[in-house]
PDB file of N, CA and C in Angstrom:
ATOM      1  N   UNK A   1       0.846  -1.180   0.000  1.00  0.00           N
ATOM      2  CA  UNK A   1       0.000   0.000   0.000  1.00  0.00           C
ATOM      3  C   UNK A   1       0.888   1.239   0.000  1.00  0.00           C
ATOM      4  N   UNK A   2       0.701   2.282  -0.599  1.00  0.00           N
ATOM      5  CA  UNK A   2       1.643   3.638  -0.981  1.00  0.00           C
ATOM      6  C   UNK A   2       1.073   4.319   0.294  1.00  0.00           C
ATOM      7  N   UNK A   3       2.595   4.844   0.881  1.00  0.00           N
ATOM      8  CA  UNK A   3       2.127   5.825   1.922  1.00  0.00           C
ATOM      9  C   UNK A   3       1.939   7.358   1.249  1.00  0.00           C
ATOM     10  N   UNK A   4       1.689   7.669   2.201  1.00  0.00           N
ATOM     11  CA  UNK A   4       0.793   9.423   1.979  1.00  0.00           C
ATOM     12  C   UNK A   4       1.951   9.637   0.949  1.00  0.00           C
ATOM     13  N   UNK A   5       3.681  10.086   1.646  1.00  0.00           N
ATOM     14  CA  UNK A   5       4.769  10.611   0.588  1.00  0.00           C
ATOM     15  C   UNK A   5       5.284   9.709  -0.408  1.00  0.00           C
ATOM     16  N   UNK A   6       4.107   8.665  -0.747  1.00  0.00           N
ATOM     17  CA  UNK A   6       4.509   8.396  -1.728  1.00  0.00           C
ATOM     18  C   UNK A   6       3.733   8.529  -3.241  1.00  0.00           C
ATOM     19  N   UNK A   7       2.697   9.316  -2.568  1.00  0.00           N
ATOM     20  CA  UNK A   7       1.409   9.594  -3.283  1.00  0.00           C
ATOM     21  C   UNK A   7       1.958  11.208  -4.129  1.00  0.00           C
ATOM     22  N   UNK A   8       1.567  10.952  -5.379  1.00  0.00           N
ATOM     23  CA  UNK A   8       2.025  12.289  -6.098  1.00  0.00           C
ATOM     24  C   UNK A   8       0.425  13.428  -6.137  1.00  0.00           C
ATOM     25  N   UNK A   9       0.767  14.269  -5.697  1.00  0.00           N
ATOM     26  CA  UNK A   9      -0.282  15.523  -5.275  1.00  0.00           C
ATOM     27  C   UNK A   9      -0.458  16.041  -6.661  1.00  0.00           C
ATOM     28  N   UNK A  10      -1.653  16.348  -7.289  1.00  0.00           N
ATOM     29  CA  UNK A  10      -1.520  16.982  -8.443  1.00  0.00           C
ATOM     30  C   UNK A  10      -2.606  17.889  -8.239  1.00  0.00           C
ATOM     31  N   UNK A  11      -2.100  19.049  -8.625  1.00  0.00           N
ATOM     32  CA  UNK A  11      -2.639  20.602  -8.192  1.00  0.00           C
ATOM     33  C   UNK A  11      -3.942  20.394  -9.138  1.00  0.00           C
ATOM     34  N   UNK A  12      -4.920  21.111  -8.649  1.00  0.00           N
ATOM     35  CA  UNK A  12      -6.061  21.339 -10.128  1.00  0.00           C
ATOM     36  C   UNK A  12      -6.408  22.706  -9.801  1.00  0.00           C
ATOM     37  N   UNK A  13      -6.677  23.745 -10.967  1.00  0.00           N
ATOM     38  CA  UNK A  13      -6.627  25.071 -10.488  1.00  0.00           C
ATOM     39  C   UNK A  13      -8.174  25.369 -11.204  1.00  0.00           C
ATOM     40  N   UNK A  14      -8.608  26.794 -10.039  1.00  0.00           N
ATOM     41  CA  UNK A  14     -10.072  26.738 -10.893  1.00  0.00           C
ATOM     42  C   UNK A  14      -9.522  28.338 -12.000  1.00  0.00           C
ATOM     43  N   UNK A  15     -10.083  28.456 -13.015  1.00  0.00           N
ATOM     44  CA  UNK A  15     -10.047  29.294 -14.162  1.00  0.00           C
ATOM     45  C   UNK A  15      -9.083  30.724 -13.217  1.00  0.00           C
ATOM     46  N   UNK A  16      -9.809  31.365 -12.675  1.00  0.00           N
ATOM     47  CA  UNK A  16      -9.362  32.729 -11.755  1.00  0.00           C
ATOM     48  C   UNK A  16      -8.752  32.299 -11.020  1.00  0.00           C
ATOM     49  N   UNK A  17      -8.272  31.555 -10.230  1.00  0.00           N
ATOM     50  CA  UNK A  17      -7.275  31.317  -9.390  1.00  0.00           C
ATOM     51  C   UNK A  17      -5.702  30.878 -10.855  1.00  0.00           C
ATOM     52  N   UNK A  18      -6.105  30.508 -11.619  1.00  0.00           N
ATOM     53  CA  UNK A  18      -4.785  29.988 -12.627  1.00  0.00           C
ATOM     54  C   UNK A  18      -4.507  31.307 -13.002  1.00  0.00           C
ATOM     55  N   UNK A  19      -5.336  32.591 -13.191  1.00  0.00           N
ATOM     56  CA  UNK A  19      -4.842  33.555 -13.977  1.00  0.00           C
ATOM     57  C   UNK A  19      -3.668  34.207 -12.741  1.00  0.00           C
ATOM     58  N   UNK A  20      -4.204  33.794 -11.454  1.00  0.00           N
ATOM     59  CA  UNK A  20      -4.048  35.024 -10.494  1.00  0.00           C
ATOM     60  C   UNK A  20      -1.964  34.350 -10.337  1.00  0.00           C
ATOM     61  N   UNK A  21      -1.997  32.861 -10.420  1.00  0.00           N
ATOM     62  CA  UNK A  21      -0.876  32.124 -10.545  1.00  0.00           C
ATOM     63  C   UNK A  21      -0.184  32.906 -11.313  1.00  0.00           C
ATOM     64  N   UNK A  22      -0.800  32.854 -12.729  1.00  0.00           N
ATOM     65  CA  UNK A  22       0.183  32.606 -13.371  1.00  0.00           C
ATOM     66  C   UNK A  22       0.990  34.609 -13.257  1.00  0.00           C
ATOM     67  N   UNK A  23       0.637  35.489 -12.920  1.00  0.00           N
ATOM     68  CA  UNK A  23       0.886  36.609 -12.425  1.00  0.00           C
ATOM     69  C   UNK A  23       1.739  36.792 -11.435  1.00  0.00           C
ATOM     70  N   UNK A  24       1.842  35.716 -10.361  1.00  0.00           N
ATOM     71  CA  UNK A  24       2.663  35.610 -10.083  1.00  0.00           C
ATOM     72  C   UNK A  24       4.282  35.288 -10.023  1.00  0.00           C
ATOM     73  N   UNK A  25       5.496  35.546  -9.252  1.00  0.00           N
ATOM     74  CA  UNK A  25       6.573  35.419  -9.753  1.00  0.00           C
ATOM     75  C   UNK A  25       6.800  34.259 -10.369  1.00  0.00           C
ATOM     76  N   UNK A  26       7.376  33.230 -11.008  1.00  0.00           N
ATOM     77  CA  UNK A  26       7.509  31.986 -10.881  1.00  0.00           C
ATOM     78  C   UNK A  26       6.257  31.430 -11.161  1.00  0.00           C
ATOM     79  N   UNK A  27       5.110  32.087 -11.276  1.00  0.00           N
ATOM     80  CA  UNK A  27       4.064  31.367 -12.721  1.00  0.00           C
ATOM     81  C   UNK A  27       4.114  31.541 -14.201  1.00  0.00           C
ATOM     82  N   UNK A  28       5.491  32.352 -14.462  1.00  0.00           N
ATOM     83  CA  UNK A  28       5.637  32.598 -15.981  1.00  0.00           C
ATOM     84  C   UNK A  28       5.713  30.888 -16.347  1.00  0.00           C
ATOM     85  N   UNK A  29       5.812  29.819 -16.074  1.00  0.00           N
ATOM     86  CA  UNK A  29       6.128  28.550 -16.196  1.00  0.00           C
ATOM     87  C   UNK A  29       5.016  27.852 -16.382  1.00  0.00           C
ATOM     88  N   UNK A  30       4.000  28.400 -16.378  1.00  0.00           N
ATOM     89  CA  UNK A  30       2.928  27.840 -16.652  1.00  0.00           C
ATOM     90  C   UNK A  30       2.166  27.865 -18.414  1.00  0.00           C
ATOM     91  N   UNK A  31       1.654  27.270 -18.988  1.00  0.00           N
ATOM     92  CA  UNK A  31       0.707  28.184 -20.080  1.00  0.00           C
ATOM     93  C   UNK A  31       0.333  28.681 -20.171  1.00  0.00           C
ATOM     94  N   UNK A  32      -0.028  30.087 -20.738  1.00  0.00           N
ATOM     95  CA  UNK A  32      -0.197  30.737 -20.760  1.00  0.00           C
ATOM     96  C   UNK A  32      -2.326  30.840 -20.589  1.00  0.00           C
ATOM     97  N   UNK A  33      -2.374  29.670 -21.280  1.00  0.00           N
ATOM     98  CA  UNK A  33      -3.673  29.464 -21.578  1.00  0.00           C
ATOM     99  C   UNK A  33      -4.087  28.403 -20.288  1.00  0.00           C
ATOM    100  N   UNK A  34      -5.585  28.751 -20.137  1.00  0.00           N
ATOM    101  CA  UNK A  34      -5.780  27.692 -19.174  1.00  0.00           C
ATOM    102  C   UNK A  34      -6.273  26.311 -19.585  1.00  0.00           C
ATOM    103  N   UNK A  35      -6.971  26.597 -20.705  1.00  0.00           N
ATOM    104  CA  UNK A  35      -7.593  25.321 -21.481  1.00  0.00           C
ATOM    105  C   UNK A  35      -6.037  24.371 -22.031  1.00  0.00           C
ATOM    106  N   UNK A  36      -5.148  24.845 -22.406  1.00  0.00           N
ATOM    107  CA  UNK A  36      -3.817  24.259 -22.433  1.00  0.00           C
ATOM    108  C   UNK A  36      -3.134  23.538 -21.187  1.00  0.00           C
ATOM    109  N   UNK A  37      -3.371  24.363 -20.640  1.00  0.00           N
ATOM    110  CA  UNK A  37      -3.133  23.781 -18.827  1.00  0.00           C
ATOM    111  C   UNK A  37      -3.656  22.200 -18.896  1.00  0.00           C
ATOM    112  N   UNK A  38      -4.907  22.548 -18.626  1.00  0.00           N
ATOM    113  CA  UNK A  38      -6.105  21.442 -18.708  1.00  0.00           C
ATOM    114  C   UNK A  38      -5.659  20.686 -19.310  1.00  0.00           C
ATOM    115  N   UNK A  39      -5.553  20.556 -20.565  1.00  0.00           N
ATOM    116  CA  UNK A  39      -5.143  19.188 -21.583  1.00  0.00           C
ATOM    117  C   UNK A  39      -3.835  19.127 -21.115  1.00  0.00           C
ATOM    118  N   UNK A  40      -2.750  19.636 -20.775  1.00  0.00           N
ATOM    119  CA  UNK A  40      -1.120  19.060 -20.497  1.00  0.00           C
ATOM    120  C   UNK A  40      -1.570  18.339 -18.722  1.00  0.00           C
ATOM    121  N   UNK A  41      -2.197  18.907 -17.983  1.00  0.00           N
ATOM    122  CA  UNK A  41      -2.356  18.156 -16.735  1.00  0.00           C
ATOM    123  C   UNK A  41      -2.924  17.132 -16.894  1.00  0.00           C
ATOM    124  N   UNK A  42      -3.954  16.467 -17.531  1.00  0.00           N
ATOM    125  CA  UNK A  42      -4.761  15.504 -17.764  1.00  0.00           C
ATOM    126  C   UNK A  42      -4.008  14.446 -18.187  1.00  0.00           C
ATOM    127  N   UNK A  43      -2.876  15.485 -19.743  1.00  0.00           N
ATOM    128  CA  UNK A  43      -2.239  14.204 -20.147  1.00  0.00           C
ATOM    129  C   UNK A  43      -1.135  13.639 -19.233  1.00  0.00           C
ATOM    130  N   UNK A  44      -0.564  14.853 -18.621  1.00  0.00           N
ATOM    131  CA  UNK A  44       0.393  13.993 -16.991  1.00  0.00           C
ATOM    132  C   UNK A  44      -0.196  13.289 -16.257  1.00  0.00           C
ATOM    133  N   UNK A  45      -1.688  13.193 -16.072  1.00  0.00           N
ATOM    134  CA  UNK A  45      -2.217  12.920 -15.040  1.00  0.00           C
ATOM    135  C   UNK A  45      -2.040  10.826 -15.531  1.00  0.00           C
ATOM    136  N   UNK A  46      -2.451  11.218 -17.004  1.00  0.00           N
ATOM    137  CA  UNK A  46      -2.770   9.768 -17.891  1.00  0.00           C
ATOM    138  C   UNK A  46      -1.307   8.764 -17.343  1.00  0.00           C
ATOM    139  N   UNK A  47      -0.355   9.768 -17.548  1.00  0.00           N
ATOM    140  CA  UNK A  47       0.799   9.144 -17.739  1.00  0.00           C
ATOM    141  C   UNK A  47       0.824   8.369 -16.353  1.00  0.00           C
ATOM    142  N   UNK A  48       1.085   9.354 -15.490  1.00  0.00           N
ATOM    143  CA  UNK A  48       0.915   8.710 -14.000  1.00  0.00           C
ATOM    144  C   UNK A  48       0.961   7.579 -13.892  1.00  0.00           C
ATOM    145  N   UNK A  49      -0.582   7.197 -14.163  1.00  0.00           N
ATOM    146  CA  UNK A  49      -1.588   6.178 -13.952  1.00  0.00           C
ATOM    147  C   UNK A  49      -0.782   5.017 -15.180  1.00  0.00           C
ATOM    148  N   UNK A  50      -0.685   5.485 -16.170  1.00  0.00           N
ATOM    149  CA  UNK A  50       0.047   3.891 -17.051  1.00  0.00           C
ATOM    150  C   UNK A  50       1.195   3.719 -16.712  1.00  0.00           C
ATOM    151  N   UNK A  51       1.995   4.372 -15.656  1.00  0.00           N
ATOM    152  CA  UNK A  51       3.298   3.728 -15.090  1.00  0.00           C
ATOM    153  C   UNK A  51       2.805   3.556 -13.454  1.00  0.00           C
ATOM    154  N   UNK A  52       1.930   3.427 -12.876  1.00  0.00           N
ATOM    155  CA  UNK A  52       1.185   2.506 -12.419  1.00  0.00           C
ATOM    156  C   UNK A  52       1.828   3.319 -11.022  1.00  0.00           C
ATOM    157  N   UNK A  53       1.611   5.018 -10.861  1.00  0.00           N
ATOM    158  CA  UNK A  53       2.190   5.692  -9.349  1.00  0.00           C
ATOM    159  C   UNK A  53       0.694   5.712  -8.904  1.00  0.00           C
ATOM    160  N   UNK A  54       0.753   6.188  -7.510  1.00  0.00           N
ATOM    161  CA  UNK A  54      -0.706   6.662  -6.878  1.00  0.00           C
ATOM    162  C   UNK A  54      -0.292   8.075  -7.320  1.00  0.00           C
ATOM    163  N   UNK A  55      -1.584   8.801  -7.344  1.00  0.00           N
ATOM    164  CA  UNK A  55      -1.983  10.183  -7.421  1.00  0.00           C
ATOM    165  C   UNK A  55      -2.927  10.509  -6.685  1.00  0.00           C
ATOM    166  N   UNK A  56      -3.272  12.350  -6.385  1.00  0.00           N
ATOM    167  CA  UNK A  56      -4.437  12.375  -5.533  1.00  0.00           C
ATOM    168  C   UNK A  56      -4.526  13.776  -5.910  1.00  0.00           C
ATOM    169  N   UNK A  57      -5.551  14.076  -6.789  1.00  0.00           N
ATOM    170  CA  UNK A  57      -6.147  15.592  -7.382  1.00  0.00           C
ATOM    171  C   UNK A  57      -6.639  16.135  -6.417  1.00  0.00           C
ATOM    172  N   UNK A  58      -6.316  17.769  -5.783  1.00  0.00           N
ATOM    173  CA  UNK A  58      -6.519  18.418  -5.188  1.00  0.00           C
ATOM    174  C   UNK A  58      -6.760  20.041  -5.730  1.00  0.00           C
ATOM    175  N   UNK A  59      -7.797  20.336  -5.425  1.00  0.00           N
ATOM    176  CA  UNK A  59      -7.964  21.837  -5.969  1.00  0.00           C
ATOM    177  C   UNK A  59      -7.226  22.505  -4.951  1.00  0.00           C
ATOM    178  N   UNK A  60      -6.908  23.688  -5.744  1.00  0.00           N
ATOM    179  CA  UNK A  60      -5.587  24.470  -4.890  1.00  0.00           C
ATOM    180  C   UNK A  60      -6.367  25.572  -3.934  1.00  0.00           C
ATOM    181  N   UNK A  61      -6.537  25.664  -2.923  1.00  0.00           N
ATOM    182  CA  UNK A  61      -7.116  26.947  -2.429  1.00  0.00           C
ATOM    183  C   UNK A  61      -6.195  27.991  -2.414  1.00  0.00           C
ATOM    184  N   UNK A  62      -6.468  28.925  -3.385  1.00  0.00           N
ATOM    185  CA  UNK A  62      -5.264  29.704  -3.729  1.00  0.00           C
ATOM    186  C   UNK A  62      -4.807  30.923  -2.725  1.00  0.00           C
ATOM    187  N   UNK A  63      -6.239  31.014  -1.847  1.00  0.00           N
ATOM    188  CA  UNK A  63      -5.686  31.579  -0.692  1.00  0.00           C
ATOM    189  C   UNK A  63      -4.882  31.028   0.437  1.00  0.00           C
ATOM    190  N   UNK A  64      -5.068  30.084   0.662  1.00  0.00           N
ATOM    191  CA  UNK A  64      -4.735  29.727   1.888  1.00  0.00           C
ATOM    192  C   UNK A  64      -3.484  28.891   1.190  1.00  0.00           C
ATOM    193  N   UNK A  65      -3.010  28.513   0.253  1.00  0.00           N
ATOM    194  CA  UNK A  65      -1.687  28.353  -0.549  1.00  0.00           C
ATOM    195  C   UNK A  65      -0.778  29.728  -0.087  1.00  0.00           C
ATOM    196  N   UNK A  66      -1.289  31.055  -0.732  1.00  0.00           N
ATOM    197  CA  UNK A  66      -0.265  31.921  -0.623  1.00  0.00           C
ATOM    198  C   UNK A  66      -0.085  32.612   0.934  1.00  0.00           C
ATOM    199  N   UNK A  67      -1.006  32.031   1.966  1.00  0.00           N
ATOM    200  CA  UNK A  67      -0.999  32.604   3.336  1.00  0.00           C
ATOM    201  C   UNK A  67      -0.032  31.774   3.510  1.00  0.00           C
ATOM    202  N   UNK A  68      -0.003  30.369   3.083  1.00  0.00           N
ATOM    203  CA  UNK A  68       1.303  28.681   3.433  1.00  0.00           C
ATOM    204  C   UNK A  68       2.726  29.538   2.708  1.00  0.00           C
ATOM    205  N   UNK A  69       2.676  30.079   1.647  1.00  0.00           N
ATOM    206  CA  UNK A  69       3.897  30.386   1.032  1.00  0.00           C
ATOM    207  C   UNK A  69       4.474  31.289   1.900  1.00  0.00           C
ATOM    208  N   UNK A  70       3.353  32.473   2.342  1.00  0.00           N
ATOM    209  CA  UNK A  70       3.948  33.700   2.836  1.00  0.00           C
ATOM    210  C   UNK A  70       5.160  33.009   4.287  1.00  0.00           C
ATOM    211  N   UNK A  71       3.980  32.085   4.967  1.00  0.00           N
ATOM    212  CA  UNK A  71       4.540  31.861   6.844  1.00  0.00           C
ATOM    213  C   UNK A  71       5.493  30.925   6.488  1.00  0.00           C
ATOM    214  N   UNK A  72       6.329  30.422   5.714  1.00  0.00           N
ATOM    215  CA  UNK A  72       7.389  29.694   5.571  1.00  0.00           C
ATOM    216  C   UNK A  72       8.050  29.965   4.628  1.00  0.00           C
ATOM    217  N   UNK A  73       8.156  31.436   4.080  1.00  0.00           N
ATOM    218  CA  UNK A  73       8.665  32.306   2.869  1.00  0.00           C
ATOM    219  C   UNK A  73       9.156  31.427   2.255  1.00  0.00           C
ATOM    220  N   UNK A  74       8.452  31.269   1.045  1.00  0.00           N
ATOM    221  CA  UNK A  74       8.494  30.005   0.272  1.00  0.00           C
ATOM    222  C   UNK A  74       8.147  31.140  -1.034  1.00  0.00           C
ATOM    223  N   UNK A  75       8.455  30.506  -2.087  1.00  0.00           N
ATOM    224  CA  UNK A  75       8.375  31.187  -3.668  1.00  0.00           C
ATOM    225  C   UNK A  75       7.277  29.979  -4.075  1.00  0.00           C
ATOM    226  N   UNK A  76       6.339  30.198  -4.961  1.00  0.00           N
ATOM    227  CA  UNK A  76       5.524  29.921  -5.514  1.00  0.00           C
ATOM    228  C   UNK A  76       6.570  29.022  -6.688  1.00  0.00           C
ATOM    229  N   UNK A  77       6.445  27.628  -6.673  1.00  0.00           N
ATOM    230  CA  UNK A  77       7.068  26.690  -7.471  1.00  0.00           C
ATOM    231  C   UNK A  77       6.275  25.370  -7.557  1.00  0.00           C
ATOM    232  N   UNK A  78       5.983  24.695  -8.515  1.00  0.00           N
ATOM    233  CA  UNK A  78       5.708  22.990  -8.888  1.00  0.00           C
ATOM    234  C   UNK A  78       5.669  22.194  -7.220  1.00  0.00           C
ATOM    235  N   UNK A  79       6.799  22.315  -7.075  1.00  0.00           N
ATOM    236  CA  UNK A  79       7.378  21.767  -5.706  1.00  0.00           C
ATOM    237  C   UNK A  79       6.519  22.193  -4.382  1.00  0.00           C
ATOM    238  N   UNK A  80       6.884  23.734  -4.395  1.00  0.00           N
ATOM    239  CA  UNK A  80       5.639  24.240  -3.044  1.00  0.00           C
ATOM    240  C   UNK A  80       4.693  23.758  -3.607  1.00  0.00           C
ATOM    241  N   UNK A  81       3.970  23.535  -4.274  1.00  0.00           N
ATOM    242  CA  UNK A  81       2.487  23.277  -4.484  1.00  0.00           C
ATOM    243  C   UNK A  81       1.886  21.586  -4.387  1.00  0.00           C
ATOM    244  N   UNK A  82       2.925  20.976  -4.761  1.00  0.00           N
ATOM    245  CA  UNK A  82       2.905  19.904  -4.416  1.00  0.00           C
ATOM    246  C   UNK A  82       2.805  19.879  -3.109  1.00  0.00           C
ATOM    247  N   UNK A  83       4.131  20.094  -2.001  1.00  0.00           N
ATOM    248  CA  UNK A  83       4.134  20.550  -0.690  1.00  0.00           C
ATOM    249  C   UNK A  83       2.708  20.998  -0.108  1.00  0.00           C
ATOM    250  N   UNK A  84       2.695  21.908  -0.231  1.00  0.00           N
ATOM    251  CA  UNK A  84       1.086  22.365   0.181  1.00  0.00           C
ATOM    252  C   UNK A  84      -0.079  21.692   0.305  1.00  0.00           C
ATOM    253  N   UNK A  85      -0.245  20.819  -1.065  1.00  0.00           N
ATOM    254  CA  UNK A  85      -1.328  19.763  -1.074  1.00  0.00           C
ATOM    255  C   UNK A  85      -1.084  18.651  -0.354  1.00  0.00           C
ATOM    256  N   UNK A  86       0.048  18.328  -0.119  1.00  0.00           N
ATOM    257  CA  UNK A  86       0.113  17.171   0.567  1.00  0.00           C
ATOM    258  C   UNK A  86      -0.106  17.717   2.138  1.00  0.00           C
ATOM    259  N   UNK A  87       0.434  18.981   2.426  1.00  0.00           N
ATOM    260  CA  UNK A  87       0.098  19.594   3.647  1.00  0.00           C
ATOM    261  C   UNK A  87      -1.591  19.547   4.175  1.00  0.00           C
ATOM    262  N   UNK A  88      -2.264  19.832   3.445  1.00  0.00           N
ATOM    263  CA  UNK A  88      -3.358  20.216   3.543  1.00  0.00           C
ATOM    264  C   UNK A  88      -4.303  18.476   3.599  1.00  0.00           C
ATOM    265  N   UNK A  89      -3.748  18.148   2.992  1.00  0.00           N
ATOM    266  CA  UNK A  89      -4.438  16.607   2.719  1.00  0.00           C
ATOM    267  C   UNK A  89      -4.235  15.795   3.732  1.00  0.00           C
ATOM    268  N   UNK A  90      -2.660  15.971   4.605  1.00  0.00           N
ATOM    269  CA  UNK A  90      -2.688  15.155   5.792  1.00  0.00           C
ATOM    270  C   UNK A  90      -3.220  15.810   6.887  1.00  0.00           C
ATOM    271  N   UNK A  91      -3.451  17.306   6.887  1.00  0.00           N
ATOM    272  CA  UNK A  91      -4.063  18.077   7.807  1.00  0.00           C
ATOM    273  C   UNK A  91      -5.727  17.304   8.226  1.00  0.00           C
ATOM    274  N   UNK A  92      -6.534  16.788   6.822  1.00  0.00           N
ATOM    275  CA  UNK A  92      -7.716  16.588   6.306  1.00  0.00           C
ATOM    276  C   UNK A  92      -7.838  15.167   6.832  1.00  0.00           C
ATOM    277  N   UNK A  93      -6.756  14.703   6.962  1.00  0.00           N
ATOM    278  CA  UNK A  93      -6.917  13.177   7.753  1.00  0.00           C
ATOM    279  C   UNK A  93      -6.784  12.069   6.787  1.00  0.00           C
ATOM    280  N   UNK A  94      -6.243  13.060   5.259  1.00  0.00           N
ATOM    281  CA  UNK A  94      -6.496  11.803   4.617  1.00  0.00           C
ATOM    282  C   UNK A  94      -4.811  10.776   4.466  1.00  0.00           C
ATOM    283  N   UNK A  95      -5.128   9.460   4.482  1.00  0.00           N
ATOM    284  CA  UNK A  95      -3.989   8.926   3.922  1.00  0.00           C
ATOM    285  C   UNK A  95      -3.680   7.984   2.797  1.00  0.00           C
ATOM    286  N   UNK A  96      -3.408   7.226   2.515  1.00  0.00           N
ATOM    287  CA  UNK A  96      -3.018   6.148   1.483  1.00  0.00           C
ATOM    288  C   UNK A  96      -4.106   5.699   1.146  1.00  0.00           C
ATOM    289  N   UNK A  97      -5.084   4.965   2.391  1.00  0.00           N
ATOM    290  CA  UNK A  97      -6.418   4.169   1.798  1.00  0.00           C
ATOM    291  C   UNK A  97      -7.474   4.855   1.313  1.00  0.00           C
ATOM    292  N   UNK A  98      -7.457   6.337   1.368  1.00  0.00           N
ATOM    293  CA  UNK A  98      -8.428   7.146   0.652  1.00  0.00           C
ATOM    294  C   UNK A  98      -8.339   8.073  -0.424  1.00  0.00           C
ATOM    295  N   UNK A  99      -7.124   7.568  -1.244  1.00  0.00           N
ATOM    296  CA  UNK A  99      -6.779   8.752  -1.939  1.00  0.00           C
ATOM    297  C   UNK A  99      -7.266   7.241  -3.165  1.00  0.00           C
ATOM    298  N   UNK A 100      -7.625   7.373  -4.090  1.00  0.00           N
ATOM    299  CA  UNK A 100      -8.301   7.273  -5.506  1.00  0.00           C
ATOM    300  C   UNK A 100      -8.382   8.275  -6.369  1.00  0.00           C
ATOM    301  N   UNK A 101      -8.400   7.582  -7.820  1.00  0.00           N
ATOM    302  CA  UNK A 101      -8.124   8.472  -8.982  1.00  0.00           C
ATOM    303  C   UNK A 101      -9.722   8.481  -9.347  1.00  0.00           C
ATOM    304  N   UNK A 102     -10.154   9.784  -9.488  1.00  0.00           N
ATOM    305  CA  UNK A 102     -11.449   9.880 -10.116  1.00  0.00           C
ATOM    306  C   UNK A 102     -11.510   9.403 -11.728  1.00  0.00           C
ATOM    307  N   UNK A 103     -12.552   9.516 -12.031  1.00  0.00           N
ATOM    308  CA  UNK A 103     -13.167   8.951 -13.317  1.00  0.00           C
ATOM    309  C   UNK A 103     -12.693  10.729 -13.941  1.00  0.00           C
ATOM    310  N   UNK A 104     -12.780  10.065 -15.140  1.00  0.00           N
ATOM    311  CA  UNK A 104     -12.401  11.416 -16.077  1.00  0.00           C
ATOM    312  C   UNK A 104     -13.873  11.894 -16.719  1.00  0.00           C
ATOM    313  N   UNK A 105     -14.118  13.376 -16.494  1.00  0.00           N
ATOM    314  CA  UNK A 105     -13.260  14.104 -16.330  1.00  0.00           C
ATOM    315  C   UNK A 105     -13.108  14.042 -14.977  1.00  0.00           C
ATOM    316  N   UNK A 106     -12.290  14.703 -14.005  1.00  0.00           N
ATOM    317  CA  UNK A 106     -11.721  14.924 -12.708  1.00  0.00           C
ATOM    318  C   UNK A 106     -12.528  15.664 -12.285  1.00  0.00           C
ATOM    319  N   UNK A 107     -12.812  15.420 -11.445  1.00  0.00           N
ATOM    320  CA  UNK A 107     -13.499  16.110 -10.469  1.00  0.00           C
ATOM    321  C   UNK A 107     -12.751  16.317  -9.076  1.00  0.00           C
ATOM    322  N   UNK A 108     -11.769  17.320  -8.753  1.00  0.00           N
ATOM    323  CA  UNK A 108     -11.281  17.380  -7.908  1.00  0.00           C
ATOM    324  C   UNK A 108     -11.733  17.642  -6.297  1.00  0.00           C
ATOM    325  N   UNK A 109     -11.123  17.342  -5.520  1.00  0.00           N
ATOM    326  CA  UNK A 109     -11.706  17.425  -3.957  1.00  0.00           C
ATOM    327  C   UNK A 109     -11.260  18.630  -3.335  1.00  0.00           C
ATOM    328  N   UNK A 110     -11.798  19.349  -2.632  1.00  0.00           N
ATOM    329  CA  UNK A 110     -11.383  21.068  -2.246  1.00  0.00           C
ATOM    330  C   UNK A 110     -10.573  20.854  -1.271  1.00  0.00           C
ATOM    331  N   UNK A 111      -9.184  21.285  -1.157  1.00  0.00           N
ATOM    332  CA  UNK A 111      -8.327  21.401   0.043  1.00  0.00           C
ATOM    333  C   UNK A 111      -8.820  22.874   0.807  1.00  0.00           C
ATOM    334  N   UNK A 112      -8.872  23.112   2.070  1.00  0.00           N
ATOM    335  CA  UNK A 112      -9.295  23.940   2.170  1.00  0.00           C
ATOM    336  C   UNK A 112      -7.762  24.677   3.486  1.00  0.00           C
TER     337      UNK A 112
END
């Protein structure tokens, strides 16, 4: 059974929270587009899953992300965000036996 850190966190952003990202320092790394986003995450998401890792889709609360960045002066990166979700997810109680890959499309679960 995959423990929690071994579970790969994959951010899901809602439309206005991706613009507000990508404005930020260190969101020039993103697409520019969000519907591009969408199809390159999905297709990482595919990949994941046919090399057979756990994953666990989390919508980003983009506030309470950049309140996490600010109190551990952290830069907005792939990495923090990963970080974060997994923060928030073990906060939530969740671990290994409850993390499942939704049916496509994704329907992500709100970290709050």
């Amino acid at each position: 059974m995959p423990t929690l850190s071994s579970v790969v966190f994959l951010p899901w952003y809602e439309q206005e929270d991706y613009t507000r990202l990508r404005q930020m320092k260190g969101g020039d790394h993103l697409p520019p587009d969000y519907n591009d986003w969408r199809t390159q995450a999905a297709a990482h998401a595919i990949r994941l899953l046919e090399t057979g890792s756990s994953a666990q889709i989390v919508r980003l609360n983009i506030e309470g992300y950049f309140a996490w960045l600010e109190q551990l002066c952290l830069a907005d990166t792939t990495r923090a965000r990963q970080l974060y979700l997994a923060h928030v997810s073990s906060e939530a109680g969740c671990d290994a036996r409850d993390m499942y890959w939704p049916e496509w499309p994704m329907k992500p679960i709100a970290a709050t």
